[in-house]
C-alpha atoms as a PDB file:
ATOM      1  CA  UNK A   1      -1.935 -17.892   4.634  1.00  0.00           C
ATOM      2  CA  UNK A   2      -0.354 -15.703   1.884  1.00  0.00           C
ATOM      3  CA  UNK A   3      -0.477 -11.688   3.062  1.00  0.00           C
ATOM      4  CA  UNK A   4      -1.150  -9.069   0.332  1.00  0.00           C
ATOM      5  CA  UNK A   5      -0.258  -5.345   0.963  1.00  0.00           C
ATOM      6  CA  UNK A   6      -3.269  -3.429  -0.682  1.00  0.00           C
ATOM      7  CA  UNK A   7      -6.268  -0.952  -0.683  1.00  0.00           C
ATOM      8  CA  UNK A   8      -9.280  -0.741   0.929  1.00  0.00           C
ATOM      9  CA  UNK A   9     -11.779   1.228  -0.058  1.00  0.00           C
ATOM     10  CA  UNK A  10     -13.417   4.036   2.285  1.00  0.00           C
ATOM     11  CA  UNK A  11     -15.333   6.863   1.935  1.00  0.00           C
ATOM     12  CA  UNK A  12     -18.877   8.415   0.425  1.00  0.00           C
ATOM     13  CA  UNK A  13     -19.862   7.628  -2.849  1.00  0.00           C
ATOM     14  CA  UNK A  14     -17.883   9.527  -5.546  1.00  0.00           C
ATOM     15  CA  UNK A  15     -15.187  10.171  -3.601  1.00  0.00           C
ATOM     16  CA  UNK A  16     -13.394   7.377  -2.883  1.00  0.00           C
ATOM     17  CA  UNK A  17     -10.640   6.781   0.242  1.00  0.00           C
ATOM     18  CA  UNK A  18      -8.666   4.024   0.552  1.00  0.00           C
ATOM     19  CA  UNK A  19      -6.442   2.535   3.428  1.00  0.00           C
ATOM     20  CA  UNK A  20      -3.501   0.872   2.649  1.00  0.00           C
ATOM     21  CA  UNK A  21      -3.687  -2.212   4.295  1.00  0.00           C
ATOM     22  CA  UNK A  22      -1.708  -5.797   5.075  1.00  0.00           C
ATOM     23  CA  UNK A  23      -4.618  -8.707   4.363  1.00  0.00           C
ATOM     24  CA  UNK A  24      -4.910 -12.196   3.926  1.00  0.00           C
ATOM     25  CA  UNK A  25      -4.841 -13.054  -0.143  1.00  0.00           C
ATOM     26  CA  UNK A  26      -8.133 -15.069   0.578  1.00  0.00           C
ATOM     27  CA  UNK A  27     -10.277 -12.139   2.161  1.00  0.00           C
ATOM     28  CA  UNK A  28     -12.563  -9.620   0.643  1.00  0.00           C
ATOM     29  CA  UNK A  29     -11.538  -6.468  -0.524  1.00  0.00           C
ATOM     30  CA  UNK A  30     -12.899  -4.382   2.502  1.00  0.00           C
ATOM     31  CA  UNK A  31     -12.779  -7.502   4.824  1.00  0.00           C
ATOM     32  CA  UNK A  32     -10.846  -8.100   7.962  1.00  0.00           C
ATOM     33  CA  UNK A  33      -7.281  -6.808   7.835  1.00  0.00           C
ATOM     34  CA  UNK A  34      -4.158  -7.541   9.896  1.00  0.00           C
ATOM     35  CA  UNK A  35      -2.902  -3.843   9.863  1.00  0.00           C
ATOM     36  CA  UNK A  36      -3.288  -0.836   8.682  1.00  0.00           C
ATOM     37  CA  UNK A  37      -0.101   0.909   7.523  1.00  0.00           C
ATOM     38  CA  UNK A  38      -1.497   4.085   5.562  1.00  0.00           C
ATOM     39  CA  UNK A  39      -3.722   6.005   3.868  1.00  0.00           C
ATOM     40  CA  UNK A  40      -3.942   7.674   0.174  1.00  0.00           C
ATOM     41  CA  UNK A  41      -6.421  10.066  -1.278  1.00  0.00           C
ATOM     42  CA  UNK A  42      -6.674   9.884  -4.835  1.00  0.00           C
ATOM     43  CA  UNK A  43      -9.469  13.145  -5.557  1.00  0.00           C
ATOM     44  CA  UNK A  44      -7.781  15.271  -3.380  1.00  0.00           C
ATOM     45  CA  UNK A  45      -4.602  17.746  -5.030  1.00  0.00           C
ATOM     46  CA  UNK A  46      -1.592  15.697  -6.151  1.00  0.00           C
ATOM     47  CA  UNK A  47      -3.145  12.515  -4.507  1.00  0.00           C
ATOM     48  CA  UNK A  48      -2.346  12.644  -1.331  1.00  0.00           C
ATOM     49  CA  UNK A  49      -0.670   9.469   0.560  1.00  0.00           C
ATOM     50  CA  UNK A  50       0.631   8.608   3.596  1.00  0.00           C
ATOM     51  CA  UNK A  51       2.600   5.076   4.460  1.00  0.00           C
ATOM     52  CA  UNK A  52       4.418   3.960   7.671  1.00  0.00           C
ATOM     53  CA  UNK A  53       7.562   2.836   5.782  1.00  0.00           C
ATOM     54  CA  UNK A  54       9.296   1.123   8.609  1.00  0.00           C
ATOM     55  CA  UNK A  55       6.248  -0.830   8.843  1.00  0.00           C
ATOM     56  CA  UNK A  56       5.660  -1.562   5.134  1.00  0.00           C
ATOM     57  CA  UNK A  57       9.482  -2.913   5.108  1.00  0.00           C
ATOM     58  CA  UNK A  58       8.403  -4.879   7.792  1.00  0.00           C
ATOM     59  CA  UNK A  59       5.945  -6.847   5.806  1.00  0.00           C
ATOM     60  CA  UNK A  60       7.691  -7.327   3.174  1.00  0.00           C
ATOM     61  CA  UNK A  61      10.623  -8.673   4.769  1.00  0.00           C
ATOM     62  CA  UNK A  62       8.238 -10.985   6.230  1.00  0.00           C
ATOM     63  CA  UNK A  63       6.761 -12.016   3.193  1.00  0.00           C
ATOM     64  CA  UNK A  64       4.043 -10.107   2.264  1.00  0.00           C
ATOM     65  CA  UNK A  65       3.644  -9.153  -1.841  1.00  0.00           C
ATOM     66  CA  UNK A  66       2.116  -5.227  -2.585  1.00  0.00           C
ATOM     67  CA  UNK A  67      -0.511  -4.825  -5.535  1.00  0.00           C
ATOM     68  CA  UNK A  68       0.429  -3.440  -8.282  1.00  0.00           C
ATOM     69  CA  UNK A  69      -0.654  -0.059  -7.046  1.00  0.00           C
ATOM     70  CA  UNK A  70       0.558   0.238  -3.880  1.00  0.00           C
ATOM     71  CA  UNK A  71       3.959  -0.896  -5.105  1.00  0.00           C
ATOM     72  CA  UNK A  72       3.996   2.505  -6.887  1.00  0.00           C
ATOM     73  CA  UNK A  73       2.777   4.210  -3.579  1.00  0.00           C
ATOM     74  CA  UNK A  74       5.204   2.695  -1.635  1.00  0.00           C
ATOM     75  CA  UNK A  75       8.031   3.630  -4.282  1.00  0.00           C
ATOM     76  CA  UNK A  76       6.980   7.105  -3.927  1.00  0.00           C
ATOM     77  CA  UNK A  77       7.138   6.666  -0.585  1.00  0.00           C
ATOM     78  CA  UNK A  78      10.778   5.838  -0.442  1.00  0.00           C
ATOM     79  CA  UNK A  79      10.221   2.347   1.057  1.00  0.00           C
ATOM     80  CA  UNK A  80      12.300   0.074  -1.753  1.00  0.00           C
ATOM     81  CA  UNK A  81      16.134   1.402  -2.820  1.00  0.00           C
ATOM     82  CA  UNK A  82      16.555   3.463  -5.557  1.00  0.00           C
ATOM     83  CA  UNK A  83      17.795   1.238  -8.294  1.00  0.00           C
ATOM     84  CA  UNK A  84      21.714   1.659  -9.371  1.00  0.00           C
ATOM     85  CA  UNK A  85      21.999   3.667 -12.610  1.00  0.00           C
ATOM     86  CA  UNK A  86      23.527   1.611 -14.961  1.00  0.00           C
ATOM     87  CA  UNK A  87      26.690   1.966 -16.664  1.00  0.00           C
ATOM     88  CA  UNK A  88      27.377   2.348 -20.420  1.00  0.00           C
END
């Protein structure tokens, strides 16, 4: 059982929600989920997000691989190191 870190999509018709979310690879896109570590808002101003870190880290050290998205959310977020700025 390989765990993704993704969305899930809530919310009314034309304005979307989505839940960020720790899932098995295997299951549907709004499906059963193991957790639930955050939210993000993408209509509302300067698309809005929220994401346990500590959590997120969690997963990851554990094995679990974020979509391409939510690797951008969670680098926002603060959750991976900043990279080292290289030297010339």
């Amino acid at each position: 059982m390989s765990l993704k870190i993704r969305l899930k999509r809530v919310g009314r018709k034309n304005q979307p929600a989505y839940r960020i979310v720790v899932a098995d690879s295997e299951s549907p896109r709004d499906g059963a989920v193991v957790a639930e570590i955050g939210h993000y808002s993408p209509r509302s101003k300067g698309a809005q997000f929220d994401v346990n870190v500590e959590q997120a880290r969690s997963w990851i050290a554990k094995g679990a691989t974020p979509s391409e998205t939510v690797e951008s959310l969670l680098k926002k977020a603060g959750c991976f190191p900043a990279p080292a700025p290289k030297q010339a």
